[in-house]
N, C-alpha and C. Protein backbone atom coordinates (compact mmCIF):
# COMPACT_ATOMS: atom_id res chain seq x y z
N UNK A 1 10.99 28.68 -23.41
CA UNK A 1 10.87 28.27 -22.05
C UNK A 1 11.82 29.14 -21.21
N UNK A 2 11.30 29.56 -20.41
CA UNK A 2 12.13 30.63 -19.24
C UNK A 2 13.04 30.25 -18.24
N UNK A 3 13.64 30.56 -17.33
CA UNK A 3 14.27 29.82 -16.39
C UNK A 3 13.07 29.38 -15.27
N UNK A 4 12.75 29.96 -15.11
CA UNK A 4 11.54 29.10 -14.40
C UNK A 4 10.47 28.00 -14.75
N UNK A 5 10.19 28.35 -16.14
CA UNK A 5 9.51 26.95 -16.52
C UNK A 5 9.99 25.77 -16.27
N UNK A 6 11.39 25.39 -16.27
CA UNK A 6 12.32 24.34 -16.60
C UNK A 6 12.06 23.56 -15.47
N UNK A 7 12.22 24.26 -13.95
CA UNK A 7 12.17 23.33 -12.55
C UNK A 7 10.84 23.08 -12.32
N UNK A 8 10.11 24.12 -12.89
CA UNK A 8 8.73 23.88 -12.58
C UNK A 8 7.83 22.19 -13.42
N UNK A 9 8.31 22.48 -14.83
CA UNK A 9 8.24 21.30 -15.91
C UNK A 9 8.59 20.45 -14.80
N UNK A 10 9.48 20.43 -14.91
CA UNK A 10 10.44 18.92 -14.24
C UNK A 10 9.55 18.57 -13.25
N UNK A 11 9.47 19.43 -11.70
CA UNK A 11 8.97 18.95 -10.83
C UNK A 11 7.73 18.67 -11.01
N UNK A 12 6.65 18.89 -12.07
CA UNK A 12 5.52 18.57 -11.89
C UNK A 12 5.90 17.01 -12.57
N UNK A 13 6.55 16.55 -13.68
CA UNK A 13 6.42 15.29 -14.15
C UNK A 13 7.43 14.62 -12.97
N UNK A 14 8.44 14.72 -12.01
CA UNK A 14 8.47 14.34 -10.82
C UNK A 14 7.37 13.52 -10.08
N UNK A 15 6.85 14.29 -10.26
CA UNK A 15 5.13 14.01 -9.49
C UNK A 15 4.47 13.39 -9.89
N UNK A 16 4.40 13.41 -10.92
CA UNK A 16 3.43 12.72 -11.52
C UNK A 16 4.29 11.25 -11.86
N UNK A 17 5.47 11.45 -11.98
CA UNK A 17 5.70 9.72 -11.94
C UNK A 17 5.92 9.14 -10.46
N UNK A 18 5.85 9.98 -9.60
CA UNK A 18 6.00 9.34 -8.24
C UNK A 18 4.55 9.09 -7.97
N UNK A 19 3.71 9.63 -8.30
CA UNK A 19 2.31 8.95 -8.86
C UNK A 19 2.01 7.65 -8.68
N UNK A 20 2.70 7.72 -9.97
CA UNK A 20 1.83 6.09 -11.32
C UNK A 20 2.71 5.30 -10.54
N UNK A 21 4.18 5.15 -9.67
CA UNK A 21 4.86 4.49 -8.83
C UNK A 21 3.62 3.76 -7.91
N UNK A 22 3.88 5.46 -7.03
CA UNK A 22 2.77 4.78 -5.92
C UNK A 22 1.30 3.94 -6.29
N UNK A 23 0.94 4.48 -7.35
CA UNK A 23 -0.44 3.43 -7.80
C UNK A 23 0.42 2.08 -8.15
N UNK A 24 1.64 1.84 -8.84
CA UNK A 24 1.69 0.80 -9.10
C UNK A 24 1.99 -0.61 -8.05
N UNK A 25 2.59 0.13 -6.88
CA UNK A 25 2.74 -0.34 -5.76
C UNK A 25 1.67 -0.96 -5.00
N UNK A 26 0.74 -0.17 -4.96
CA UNK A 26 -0.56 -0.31 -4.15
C UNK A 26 -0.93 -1.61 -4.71
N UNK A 27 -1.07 -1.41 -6.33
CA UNK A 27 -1.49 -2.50 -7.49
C UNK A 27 -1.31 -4.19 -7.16
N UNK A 28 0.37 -3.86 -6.58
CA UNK A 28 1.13 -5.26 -6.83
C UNK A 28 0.43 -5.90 -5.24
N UNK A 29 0.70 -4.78 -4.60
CA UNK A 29 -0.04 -5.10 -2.84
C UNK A 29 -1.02 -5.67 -2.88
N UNK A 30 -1.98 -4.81 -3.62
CA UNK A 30 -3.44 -6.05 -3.60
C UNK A 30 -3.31 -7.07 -4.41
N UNK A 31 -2.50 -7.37 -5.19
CA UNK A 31 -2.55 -8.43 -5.99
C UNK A 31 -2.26 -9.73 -4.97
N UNK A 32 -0.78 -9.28 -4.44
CA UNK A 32 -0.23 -10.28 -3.51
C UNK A 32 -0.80 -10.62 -2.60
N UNK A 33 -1.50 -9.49 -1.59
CA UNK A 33 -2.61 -9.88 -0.82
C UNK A 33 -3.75 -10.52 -1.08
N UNK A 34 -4.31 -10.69 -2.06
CA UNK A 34 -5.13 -11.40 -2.62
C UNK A 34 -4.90 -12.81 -2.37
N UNK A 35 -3.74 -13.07 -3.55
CA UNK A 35 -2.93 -14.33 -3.45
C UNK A 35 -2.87 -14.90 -1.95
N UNK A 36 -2.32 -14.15 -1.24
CA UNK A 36 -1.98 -14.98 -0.28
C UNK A 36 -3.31 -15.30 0.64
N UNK A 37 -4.70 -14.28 0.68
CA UNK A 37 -5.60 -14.97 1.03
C UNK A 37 -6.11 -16.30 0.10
N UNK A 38 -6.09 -16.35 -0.59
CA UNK A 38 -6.87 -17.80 -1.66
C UNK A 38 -6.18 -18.64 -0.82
N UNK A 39 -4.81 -18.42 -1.22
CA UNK A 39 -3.60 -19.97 -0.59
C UNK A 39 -4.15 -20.61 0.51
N UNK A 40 -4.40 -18.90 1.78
CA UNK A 40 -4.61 -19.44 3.17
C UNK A 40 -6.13 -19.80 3.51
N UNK A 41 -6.87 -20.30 2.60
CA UNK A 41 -8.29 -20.25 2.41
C UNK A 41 -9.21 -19.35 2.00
N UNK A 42 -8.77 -18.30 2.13
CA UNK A 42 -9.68 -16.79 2.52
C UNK A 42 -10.34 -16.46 3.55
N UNK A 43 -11.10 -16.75 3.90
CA UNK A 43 -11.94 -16.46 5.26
C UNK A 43 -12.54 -17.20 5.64
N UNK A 44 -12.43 -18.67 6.28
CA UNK A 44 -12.25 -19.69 6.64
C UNK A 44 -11.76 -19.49 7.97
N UNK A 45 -12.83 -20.14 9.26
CA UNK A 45 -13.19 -19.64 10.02
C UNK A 45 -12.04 -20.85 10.78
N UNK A 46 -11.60 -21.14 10.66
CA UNK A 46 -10.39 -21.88 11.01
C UNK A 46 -9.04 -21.16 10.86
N UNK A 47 -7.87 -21.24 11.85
CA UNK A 47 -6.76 -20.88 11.50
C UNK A 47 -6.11 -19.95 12.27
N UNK A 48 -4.90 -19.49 12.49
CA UNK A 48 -4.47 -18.46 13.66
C UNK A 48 -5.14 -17.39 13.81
N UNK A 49 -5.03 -16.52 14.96
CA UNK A 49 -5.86 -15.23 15.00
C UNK A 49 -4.92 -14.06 14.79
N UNK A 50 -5.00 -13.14 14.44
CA UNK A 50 -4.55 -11.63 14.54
C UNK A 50 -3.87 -11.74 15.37
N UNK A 51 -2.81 -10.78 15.34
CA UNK A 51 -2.01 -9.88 16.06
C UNK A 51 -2.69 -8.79 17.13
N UNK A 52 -3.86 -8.82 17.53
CA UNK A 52 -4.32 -7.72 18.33
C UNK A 52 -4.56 -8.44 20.19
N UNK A 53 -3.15 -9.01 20.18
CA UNK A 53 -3.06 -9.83 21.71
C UNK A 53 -2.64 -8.38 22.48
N UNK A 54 -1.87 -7.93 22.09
CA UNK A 54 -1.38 -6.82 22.76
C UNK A 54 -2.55 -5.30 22.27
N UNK A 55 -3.18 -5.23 21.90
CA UNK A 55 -3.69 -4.02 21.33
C UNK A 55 -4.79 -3.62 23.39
N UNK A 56 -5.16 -4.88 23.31
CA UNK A 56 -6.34 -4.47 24.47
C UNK A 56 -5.74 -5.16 25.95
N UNK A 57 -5.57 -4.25 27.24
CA UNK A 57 -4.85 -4.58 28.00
C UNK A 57 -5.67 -4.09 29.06
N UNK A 58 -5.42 -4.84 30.34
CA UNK A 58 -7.06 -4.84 31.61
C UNK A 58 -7.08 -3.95 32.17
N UNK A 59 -8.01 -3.51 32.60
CA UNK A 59 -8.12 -2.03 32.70
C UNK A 59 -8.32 -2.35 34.26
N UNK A 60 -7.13 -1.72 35.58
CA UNK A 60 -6.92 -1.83 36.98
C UNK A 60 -7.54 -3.23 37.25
C-alpha cells in the first residue's frame, strides 16, 4: 500500500460508514414517525391542524 492508498482507503470507508449512519437514522425516523401516527390515530379526520397558519398570507 502506497502513501496514497492509505487516505484514500480510509476516506472511502469514512463514507461509507457515514452512509449506513445516515440510513440508520432515516430508519429510526420512520419508525418513530410511524409510532407516533398510530398513537395519534393516523389519519383521523379529527384533531389539530398543521403548522401552515403562517405559510399563506393576503395578498394587498
Amino acid at each position: 500500500m502506497s502513501a496514497y492508498d492509505a487516505p484514500t482507503t480510509r476516506h472511502a470507508e469514512l463514507l461509507r460508514q457515514a452512509d449506513a449512519e445516515r440510513l440508520a437514522r432515516r430508519a429510526r425516523a420512520a419508525r418513530t414517525g410511524r409510532r407516533a401516527a398510530r398513537r395519534s390515530g393516523g389519519d383521523a379526520p379529527e384533531g389539530r391542524v398543521g403548522g401552515l397558519r403562517g405559510l399563506f398570507v393576503r395578498a394587498a
